[in-house]
C-alpha atoms as a PDB file:
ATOM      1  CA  UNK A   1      16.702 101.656  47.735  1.00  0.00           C
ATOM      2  CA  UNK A   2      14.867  98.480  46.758  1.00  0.00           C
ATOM      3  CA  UNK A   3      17.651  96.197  47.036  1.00  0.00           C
ATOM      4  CA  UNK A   4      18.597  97.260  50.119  1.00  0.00           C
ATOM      5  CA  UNK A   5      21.715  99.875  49.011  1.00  0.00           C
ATOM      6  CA  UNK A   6      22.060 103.395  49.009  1.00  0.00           C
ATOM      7  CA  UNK A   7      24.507 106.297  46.918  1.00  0.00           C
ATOM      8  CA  UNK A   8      26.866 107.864  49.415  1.00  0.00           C
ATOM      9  CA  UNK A   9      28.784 110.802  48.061  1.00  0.00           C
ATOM     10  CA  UNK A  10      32.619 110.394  48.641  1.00  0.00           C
ATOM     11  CA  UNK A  11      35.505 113.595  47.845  1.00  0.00           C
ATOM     12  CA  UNK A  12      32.780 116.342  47.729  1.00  0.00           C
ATOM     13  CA  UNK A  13      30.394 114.063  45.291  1.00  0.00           C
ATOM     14  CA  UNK A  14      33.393 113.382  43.046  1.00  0.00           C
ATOM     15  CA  UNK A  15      32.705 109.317  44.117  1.00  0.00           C
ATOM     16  CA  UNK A  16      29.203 107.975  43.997  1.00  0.00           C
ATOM     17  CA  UNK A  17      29.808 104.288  46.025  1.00  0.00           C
ATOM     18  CA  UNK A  18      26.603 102.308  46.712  1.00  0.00           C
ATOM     19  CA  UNK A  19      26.822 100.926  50.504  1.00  0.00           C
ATOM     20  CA  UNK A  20      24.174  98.689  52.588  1.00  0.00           C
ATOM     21  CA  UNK A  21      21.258 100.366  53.936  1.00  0.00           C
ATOM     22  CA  UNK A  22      21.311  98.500  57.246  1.00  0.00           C
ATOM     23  CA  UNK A  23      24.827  96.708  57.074  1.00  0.00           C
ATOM     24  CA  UNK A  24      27.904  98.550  57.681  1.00  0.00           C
ATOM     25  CA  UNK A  25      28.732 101.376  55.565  1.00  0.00           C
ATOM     26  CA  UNK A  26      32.351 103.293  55.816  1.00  0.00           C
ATOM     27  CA  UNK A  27      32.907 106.638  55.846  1.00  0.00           C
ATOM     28  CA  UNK A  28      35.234 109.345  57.026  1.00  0.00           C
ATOM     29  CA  UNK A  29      38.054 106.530  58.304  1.00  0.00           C
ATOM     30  CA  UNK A  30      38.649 104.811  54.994  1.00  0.00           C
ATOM     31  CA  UNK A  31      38.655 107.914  53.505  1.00  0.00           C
ATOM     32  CA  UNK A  32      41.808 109.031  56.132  1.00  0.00           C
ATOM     33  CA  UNK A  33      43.324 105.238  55.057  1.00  0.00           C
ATOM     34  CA  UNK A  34      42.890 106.225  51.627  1.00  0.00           C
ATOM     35  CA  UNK A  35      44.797 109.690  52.075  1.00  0.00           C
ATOM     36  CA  UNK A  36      47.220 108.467  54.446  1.00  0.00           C
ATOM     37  CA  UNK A  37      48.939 105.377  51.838  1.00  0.00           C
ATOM     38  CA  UNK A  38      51.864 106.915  49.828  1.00  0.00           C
ATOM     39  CA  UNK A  39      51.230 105.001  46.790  1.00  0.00           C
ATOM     40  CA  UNK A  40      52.573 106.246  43.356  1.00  0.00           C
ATOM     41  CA  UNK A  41      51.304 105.550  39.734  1.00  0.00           C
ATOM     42  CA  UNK A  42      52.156 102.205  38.716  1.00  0.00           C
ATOM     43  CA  UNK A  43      52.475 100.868  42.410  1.00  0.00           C
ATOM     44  CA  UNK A  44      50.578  97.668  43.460  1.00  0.00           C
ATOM     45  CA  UNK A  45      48.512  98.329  46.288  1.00  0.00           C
ATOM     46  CA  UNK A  46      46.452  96.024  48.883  1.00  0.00           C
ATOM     47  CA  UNK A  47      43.440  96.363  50.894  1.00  0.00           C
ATOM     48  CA  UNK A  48      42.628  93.724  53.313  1.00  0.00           C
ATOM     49  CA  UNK A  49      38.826  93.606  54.142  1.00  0.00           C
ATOM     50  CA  UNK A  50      37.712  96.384  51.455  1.00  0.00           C
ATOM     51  CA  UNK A  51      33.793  96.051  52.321  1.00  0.00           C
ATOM     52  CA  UNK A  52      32.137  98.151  49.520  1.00  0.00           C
ATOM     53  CA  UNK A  53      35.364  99.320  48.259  1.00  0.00           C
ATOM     54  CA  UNK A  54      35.401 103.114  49.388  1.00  0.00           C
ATOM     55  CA  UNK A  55      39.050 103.310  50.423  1.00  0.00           C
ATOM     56  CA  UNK A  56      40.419 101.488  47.596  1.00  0.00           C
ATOM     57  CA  UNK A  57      37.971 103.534  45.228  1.00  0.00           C
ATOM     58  CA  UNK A  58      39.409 107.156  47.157  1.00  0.00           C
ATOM     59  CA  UNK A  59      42.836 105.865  46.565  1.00  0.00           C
ATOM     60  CA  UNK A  60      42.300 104.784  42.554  1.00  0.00           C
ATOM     61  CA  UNK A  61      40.733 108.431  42.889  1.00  0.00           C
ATOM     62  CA  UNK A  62      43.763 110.330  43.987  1.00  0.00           C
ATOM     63  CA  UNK A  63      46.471 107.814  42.270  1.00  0.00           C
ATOM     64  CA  UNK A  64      45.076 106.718  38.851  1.00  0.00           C
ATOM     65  CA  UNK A  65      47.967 104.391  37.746  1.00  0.00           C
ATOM     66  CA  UNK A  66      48.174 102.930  40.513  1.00  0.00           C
ATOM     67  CA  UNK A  67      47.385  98.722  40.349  1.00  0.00           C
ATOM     68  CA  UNK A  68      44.574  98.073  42.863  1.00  0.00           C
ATOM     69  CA  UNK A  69      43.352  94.665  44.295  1.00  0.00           C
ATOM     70  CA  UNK A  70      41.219  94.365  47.644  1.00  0.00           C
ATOM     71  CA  UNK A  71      40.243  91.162  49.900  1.00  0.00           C
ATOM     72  CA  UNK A  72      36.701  90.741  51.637  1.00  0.00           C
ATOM     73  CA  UNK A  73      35.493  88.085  53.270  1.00  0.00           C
ATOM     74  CA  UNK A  74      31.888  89.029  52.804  1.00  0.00           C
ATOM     75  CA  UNK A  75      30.915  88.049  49.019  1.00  0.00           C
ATOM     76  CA  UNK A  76      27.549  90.497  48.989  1.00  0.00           C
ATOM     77  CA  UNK A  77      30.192  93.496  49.856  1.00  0.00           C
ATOM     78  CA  UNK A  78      33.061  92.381  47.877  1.00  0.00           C
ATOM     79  CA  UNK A  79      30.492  92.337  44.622  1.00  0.00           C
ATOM     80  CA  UNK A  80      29.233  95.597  45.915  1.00  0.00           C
ATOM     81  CA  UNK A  81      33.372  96.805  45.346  1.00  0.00           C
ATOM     82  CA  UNK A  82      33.531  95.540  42.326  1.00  0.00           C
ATOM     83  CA  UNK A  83      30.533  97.133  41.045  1.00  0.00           C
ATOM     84  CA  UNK A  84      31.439 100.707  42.594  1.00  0.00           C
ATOM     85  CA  UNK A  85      35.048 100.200  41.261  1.00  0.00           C
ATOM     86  CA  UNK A  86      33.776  99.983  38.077  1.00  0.00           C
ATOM     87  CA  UNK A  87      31.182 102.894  38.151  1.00  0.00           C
ATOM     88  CA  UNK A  88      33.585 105.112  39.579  1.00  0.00           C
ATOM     89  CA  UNK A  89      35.942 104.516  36.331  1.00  0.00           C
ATOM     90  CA  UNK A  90      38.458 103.003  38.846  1.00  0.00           C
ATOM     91  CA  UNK A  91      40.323  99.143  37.849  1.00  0.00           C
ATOM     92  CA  UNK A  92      40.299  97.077  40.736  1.00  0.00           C
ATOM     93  CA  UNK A  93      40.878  93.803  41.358  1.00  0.00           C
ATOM     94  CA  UNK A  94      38.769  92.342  44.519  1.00  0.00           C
ATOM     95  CA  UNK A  95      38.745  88.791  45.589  1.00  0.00           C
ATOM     96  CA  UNK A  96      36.613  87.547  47.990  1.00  0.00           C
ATOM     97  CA  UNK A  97      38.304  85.170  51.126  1.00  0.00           C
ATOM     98  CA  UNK A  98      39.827  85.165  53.801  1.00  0.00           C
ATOM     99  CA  UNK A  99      42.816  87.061  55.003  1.00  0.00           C
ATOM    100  CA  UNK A 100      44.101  84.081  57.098  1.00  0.00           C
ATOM    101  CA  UNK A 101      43.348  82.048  53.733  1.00  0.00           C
ATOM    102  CA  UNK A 102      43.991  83.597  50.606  1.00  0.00           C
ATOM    103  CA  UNK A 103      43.074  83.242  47.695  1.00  0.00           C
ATOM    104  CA  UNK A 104      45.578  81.119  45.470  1.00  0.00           C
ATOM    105  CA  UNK A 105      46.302  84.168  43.620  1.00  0.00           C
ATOM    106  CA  UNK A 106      46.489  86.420  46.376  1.00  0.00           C
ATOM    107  CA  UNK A 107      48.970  84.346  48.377  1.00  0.00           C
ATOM    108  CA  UNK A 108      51.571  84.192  45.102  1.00  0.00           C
ATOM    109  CA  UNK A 109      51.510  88.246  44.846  1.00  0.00           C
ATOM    110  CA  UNK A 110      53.828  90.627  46.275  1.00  0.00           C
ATOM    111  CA  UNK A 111      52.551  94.177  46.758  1.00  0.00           C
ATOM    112  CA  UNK A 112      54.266  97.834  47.151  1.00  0.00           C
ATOM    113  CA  UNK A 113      51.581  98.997  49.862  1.00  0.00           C
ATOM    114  CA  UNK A 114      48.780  96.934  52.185  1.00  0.00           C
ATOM    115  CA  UNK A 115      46.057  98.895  53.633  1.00  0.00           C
ATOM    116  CA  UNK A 116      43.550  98.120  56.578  1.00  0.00           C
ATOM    117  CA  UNK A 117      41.175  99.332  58.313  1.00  0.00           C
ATOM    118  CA  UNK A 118      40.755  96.622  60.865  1.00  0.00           C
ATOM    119  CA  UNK A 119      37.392  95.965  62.911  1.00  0.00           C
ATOM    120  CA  UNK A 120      37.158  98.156  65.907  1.00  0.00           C
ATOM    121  CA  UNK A 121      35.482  96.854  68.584  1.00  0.00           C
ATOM    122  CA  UNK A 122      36.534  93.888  71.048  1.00  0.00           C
ATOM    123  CA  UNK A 123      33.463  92.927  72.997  1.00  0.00           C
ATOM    124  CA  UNK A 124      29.695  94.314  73.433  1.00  0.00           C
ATOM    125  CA  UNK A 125      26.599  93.994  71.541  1.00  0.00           C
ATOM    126  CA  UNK A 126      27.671  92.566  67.383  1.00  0.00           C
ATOM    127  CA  UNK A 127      24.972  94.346  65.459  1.00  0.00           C
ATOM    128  CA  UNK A 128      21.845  91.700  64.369  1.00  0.00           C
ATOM    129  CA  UNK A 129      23.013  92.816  60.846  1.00  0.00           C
ATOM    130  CA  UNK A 130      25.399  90.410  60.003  1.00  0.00           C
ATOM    131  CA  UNK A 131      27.494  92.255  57.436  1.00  0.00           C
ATOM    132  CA  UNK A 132      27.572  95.450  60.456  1.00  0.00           C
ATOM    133  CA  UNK A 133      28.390  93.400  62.914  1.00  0.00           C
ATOM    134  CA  UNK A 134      31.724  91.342  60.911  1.00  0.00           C
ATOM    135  CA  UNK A 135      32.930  94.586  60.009  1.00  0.00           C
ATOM    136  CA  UNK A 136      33.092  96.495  63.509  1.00  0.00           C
ATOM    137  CA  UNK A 137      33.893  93.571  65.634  1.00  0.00           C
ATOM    138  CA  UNK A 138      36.804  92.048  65.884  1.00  0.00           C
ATOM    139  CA  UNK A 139      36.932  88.442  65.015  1.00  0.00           C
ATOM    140  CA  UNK A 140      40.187  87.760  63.448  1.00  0.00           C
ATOM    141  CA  UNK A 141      43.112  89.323  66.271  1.00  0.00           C
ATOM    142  CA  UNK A 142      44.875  92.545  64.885  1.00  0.00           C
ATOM    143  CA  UNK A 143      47.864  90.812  65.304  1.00  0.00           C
ATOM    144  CA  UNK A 144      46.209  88.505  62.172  1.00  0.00           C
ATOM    145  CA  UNK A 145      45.354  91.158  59.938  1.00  0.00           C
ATOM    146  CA  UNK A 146      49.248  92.565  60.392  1.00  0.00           C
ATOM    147  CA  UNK A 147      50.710  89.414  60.137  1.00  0.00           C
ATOM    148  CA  UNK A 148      48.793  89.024  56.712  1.00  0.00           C
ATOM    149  CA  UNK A 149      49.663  92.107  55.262  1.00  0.00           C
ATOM    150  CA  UNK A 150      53.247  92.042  56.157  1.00  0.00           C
ATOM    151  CA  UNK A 151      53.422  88.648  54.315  1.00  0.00           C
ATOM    152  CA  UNK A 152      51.825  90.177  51.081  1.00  0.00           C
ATOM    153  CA  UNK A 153      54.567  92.953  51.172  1.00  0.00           C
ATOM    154  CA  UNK A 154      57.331  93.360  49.177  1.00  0.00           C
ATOM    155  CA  UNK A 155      60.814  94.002  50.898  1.00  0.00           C
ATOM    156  CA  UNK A 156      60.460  97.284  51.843  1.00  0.00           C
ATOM    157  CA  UNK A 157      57.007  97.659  51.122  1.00  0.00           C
ATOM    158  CA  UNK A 158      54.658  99.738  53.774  1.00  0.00           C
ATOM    159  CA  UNK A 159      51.900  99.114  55.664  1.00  0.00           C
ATOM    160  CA  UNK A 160      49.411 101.618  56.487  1.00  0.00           C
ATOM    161  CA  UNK A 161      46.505 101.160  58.805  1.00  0.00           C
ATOM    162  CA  UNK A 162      43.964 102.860  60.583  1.00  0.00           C
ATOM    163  CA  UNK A 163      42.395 101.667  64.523  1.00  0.00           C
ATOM    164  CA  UNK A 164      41.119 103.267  67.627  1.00  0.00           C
ATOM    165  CA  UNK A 165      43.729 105.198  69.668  1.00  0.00           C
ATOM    166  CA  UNK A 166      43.402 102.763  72.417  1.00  0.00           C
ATOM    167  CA  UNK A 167      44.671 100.268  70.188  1.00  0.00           C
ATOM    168  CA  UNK A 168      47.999 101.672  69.412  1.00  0.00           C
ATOM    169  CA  UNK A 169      50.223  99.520  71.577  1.00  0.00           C
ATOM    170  CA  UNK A 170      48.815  96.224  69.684  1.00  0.00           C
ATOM    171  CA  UNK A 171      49.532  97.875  66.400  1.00  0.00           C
ATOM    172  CA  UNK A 172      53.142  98.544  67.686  1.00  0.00           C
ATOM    173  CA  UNK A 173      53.494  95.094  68.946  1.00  0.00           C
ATOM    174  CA  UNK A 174      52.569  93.177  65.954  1.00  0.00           C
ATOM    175  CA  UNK A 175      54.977  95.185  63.864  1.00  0.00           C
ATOM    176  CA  UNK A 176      57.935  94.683  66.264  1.00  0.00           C
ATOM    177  CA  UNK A 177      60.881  92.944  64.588  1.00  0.00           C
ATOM    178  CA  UNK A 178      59.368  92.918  61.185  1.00  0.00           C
ATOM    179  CA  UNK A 179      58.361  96.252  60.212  1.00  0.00           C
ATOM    180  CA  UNK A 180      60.274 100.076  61.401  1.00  0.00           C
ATOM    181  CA  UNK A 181      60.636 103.363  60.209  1.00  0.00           C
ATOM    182  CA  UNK A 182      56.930 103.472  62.363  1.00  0.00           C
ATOM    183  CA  UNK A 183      54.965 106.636  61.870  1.00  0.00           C
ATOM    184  CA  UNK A 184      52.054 107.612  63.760  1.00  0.00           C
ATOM    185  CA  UNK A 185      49.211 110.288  62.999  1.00  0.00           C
ATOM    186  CA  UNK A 186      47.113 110.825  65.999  1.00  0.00           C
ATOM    187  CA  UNK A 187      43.364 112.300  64.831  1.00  0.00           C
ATOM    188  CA  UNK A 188      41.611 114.396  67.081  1.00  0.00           C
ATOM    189  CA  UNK A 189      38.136 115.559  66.639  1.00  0.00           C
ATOM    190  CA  UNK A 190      39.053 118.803  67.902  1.00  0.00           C
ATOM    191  CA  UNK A 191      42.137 121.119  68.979  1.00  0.00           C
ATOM    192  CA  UNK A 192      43.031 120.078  72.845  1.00  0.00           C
ATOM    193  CA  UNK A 193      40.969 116.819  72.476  1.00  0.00           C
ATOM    194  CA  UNK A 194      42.600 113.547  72.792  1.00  0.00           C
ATOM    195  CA  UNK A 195      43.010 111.172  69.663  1.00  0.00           C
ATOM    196  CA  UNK A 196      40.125 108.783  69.357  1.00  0.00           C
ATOM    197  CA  UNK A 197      42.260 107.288  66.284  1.00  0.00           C
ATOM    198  CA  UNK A 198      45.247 106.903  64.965  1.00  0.00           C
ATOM    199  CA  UNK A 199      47.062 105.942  61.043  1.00  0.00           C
ATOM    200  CA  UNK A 200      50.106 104.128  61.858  1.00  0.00           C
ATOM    201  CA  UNK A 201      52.811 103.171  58.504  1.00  0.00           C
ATOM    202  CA  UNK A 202      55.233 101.320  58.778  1.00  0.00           C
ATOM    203  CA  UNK A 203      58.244  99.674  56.465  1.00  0.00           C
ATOM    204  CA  UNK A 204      58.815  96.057  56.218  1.00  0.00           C
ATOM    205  CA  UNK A 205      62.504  95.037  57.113  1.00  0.00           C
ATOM    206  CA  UNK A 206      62.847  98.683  57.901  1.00  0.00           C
ATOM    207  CA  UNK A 207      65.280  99.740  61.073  1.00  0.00           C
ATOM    208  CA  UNK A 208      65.021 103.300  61.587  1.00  0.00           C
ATOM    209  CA  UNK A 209      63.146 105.170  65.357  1.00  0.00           C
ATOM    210  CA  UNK A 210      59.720 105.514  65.010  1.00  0.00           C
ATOM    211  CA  UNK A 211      58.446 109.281  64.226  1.00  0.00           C
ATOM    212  CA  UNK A 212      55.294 110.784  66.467  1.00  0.00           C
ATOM    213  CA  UNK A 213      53.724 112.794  63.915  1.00  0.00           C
ATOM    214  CA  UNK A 214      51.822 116.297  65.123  1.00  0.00           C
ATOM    215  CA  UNK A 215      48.053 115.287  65.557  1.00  0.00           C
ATOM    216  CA  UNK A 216      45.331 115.942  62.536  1.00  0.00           C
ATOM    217  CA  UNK A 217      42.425 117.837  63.811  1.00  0.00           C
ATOM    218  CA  UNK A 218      39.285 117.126  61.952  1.00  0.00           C
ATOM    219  CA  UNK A 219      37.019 120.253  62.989  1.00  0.00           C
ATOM    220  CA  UNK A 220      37.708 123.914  63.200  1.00  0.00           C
ATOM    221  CA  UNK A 221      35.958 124.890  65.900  1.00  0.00           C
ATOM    222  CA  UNK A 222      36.973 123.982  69.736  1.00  0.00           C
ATOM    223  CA  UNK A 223      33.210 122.482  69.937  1.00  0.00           C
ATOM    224  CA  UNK A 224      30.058 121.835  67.833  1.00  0.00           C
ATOM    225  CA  UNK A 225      27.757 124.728  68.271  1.00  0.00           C
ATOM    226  CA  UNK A 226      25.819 125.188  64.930  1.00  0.00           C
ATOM    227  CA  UNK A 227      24.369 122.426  63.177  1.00  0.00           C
ATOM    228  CA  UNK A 228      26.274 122.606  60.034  1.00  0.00           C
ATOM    229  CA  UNK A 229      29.498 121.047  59.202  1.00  0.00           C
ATOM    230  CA  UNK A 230      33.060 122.744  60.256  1.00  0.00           C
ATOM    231  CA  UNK A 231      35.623 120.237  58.978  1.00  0.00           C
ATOM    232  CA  UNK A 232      39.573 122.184  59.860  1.00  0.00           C
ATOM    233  CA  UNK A 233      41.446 123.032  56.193  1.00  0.00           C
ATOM    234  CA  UNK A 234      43.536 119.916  56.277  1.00  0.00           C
ATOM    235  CA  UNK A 235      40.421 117.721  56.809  1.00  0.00           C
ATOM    236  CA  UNK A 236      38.530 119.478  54.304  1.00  0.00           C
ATOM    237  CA  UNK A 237      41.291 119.027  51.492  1.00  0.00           C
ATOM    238  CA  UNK A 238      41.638 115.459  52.465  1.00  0.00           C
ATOM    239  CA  UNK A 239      37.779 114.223  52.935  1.00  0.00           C
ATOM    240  CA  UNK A 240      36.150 116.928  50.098  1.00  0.00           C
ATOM    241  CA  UNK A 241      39.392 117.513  47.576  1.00  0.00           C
ATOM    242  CA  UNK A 242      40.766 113.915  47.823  1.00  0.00           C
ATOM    243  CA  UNK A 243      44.030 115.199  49.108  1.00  0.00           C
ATOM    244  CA  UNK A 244      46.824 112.694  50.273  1.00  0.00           C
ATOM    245  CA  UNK A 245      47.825 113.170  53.794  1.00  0.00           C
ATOM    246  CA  UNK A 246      51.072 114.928  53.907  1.00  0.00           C
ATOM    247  CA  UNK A 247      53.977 115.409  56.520  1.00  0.00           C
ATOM    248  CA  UNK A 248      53.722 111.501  57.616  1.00  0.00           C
END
């Protein structure tokens, strides 16, 4: 593409969402996020750092009352969301700031759900790209990014989130004493492989155990032996039907 973008097919080519040739570009994660939030029509929902607006846009897919808005610091991507929002035929409002500084208007709402997909990665190379490299790297703590959505919760609103397995125990730290009734979905790339990731919800002001869900394997096949894709049932309704995410 000439101005440096490029279509990516979301939900089986139901979604057409423009992302950076070279900069960061989300795929099957925020598609998970999106499928994992239990949103319902007319619910106000929340997506800290929304980069080109594929998770928000997968979730306006799959709930169409529901009343979007989505924060990125990045103004290039958060125009990029807007753009694809509208394209898509899906209202959303996206701001672009900071999530430890809000927008005025952002910092006087109250939402029923806050999704995340937080950067990933701790240390190592940032990519020379600067929108890549803000996006995967952590610069802002986890801890941050919960203690910001949390805030922009109602009372009894839920979190949902998506991170690296190996990340789990920060996740359950940060919600300690201000957010229960803690579900986790492992995802493993295959049966009898350990979860690289993990969705965790959560409820704030909520009390009750946490719940260990059973994992969600994303291929069929025990490994890859044919070049052609082999996504399990369950991945295939949620990342080429749009399907929500159920039993969590």
């Amino acid at each position: 593409m000439t101005d440096g973008t490029r279509v990516d097919g979301f939900l089986g080519g139901r979604l057409q969402i423009r992302q950076p040739v070279d900069g960061y570009r989300a795929g099957a994660d925020a598609v998970m996020l999106a499928a994992a939030c239990p949103a319902r029509p007319g619910q106000k929902v929340l997506e800290l750092g929304c980069g080109a607006g594929v998770a928000l846009i997968c979730l306006g897919w799959r709930v169409r009352e529901a009343r979007l808005a989505g924060l990125e610091l990045q103004p290039t991507y958060a125009e990029l969301a807007r753009q694809n929002a509208a394209a898509n035929g899906i209202e959303a409002q996206i701001h672009t700031g900071d999530l430890g500084e809000m927008p005025a208007d952002l910092r006087g709402a109250s939402f029923d759900h806050v999704i995340a997909n937080p950067p990933y990665f701790l240390g190592g190379t940032v990519a020379l790209q600067s929108g890549r490299g803000i996006s995967r790297h952590e610069d802002t703590v986890l801890g941050a990014w919960i203690h910001a959505g949390l805030r922009r919760l109602k009372p009894g609103g839920e979190i949902t989130l998506i991170q690296r397995a190996d990340r789990l125990d920060d996740l359950i730290a940060a919600l300690h004493g201000r957010a229960g009734a803690i579900r986790i979905l492992p995802i493993a790339a295959r049966q009898g492989r350990e979860a690289g990731r993990v969705i965790v919800l959560a409820r704030k002001g909520a009390r009750s155990p946490l719940r260990l869900c059973a994992p969600f394997i994303m291929h069929a096949k025990l490994s890859h032996s044919v070049d052609a894709e082999d996504l399990s049932p369950d991945a295939s309704r949620v990342l080429r039907d749009g399907d929500g995410i159920a039993g969590i």
